[in-house]
C-alpha atoms as a PDB file:
ATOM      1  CA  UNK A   1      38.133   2.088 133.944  1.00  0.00           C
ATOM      2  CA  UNK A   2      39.493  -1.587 133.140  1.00  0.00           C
ATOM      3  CA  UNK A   3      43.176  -2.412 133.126  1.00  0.00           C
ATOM      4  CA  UNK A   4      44.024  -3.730 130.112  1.00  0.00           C
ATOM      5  CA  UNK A   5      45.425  -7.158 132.218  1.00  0.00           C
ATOM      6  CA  UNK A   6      41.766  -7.354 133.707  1.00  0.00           C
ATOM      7  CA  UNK A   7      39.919  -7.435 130.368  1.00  0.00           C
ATOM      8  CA  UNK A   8      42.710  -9.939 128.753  1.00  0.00           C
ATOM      9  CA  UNK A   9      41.592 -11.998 131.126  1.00  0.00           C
ATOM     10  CA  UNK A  10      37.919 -11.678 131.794  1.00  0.00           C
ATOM     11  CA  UNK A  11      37.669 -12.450 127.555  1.00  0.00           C
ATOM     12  CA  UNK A  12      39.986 -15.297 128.056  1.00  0.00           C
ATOM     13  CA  UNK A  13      38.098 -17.226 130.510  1.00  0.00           C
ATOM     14  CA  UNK A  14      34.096 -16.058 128.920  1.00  0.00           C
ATOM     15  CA  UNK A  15      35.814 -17.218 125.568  1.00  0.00           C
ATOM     16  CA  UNK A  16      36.380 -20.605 127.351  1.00  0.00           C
ATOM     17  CA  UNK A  17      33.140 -20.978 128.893  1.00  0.00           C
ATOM     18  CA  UNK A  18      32.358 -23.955 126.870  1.00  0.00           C
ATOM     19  CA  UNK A  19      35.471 -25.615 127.673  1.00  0.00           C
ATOM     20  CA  UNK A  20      35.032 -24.791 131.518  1.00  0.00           C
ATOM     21  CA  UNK A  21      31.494 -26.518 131.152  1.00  0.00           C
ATOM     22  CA  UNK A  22      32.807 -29.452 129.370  1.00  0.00           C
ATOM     23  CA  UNK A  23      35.734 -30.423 132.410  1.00  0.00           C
ATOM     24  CA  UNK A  24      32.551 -29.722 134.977  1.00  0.00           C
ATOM     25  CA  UNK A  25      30.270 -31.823 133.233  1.00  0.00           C
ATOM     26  CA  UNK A  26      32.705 -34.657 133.179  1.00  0.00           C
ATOM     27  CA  UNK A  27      33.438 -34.755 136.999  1.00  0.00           C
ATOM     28  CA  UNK A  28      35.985 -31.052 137.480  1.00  0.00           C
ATOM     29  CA  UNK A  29      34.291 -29.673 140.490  1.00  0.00           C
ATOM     30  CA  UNK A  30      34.309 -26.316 140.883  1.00  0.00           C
ATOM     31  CA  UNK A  31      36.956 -25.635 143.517  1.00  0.00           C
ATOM     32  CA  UNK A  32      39.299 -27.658 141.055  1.00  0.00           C
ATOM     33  CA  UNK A  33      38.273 -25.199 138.252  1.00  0.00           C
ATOM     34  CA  UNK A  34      39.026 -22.044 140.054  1.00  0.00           C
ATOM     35  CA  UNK A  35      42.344 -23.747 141.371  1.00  0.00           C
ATOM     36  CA  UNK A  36      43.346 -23.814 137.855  1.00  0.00           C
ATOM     37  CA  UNK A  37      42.364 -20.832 136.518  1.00  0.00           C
ATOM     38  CA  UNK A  38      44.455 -18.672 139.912  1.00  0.00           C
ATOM     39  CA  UNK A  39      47.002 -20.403 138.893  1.00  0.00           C
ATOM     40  CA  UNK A  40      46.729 -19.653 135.441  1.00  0.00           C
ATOM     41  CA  UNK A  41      46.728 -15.886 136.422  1.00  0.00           C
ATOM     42  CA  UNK A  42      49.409 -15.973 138.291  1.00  0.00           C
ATOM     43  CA  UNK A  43      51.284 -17.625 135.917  1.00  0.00           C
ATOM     44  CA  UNK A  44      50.304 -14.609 133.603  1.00  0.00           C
ATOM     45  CA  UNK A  45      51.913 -12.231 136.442  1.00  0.00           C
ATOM     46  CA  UNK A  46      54.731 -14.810 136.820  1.00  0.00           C
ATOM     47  CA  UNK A  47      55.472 -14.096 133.033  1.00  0.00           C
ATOM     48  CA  UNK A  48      54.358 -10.749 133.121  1.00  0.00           C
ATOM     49  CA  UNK A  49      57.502  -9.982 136.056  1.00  0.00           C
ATOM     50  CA  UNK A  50      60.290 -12.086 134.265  1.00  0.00           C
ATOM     51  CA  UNK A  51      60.149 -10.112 131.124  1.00  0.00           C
ATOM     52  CA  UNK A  52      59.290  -6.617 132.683  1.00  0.00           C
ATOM     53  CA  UNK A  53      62.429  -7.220 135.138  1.00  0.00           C
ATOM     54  CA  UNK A  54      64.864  -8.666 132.057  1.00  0.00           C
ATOM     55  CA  UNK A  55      64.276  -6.913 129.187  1.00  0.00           C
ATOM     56  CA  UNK A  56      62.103  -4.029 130.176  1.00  0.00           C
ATOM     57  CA  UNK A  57      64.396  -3.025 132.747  1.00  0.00           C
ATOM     58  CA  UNK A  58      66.944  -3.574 130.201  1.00  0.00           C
ATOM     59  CA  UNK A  59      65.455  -0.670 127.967  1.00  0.00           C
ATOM     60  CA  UNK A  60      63.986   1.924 130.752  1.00  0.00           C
ATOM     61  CA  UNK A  61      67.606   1.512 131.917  1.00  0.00           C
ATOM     62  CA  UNK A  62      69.558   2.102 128.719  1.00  0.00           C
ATOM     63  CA  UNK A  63      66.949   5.021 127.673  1.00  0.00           C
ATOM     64  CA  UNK A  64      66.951   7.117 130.869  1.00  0.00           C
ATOM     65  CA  UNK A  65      70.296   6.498 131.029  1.00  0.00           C
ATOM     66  CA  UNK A  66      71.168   8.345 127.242  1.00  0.00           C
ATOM     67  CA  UNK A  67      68.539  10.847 128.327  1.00  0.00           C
ATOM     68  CA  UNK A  68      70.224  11.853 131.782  1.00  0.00           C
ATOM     69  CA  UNK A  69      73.733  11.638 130.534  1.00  0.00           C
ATOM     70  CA  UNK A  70      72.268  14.222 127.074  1.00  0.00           C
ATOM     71  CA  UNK A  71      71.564  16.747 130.110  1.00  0.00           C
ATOM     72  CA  UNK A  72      74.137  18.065 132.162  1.00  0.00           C
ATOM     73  CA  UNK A  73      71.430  18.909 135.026  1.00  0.00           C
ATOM     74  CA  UNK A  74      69.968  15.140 135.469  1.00  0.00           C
ATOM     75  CA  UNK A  75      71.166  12.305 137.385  1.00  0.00           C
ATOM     76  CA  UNK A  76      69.344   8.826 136.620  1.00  0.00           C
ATOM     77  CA  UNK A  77      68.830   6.587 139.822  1.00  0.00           C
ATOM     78  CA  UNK A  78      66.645   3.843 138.735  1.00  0.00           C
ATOM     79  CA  UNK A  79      65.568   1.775 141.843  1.00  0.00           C
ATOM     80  CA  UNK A  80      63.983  -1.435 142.890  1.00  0.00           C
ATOM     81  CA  UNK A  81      61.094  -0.633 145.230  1.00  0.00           C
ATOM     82  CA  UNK A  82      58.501   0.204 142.928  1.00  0.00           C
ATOM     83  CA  UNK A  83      59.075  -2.574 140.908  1.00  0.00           C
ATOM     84  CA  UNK A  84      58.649  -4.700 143.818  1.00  0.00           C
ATOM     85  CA  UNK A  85      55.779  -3.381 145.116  1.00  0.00           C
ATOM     86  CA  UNK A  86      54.031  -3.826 142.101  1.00  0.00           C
ATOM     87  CA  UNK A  87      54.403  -7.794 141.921  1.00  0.00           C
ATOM     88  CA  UNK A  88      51.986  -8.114 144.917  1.00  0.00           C
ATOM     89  CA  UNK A  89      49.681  -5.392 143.368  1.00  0.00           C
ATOM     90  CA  UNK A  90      49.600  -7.484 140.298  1.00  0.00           C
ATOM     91  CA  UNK A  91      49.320 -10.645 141.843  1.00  0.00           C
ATOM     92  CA  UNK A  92      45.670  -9.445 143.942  1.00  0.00           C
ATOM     93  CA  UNK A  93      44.285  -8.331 140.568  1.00  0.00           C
ATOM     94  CA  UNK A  94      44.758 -11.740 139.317  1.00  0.00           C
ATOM     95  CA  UNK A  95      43.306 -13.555 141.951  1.00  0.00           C
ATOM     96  CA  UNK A  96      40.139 -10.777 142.073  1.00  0.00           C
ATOM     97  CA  UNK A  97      39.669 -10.972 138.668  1.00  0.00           C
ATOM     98  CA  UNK A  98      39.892 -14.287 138.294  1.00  0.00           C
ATOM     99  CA  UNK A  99      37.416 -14.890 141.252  1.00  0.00           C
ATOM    100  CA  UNK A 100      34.828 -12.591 139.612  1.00  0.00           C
ATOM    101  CA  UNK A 101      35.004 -13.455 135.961  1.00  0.00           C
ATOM    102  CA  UNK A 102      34.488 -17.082 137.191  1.00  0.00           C
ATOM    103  CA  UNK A 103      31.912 -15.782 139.135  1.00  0.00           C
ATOM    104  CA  UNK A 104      30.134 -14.400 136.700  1.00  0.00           C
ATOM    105  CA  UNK A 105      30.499 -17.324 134.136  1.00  0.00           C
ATOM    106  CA  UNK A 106      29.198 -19.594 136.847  1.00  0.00           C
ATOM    107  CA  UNK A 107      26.019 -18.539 137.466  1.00  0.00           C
ATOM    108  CA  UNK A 108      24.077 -20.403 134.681  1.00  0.00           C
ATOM    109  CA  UNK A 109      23.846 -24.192 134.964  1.00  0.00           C
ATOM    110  CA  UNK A 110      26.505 -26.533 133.365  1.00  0.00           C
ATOM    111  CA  UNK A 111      23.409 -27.751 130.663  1.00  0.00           C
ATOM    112  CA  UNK A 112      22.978 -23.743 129.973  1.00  0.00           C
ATOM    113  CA  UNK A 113      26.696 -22.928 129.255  1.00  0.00           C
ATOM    114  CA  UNK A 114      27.257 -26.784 127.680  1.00  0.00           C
ATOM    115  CA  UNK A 115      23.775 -25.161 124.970  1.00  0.00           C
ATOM    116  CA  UNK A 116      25.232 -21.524 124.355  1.00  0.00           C
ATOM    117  CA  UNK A 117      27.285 -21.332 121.529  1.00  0.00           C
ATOM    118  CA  UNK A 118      29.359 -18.423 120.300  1.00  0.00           C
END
């Protein structure tokens, strides 16, 4: 099954195929292309940590916290390590995905992709 992150971005960059065919066709070689679309995913998981570790930790905080302190038998520890270990998680399904989907995209000629339309 697909993570929802994984499909985001395999539509983002098929719905840009023309685009992608377009900077190739006017002198982007392809090492430049996949340069910029890593760096475009990790930018995604670059945004995707800053708001999870602001204002989602912000909320799972504040909620567990109301929760534990409603029951006398809880205590709420929130900690830090699985957070963390997801960031590097997150940041190899970028890079994969974006590998593949380009991958994928790439194996018709510039002329076929520059012809298909949508």
């Amino acid at each position: 099954m697909d993570s929802p992150l994984r499909i985001l971005h395999i539509t983002g960059v098929i719905t840009r195929r023309n685009e992608f065919a377009l900077l190739e066709s006017i002198g982007m070689t392809k090492r430049q292309l996949k340069k910029v679309l890593v760096y475009e995913g990790l930018f995604n998981v670059l945004l995707t940590v800053s708001i999870t570790s602001t204002l989602g930790v912000f909320l799972t905080y504040s909620i567990s916290k109301s929760i534990a302190d409603s029951m006398a038998f809880t205590v709420f520890h929130m900690g830090w390590l699985p957070f963390i270990l997801a960031v590097p998680v997150l940041a190899a399904i970028a890079y994969t995905v974006t590998l593949s989907s380009y991958r994928m995209l790439s194996k018709d000629t510039i002329v076929e992709r520059l012809r298909q339309t949508e």
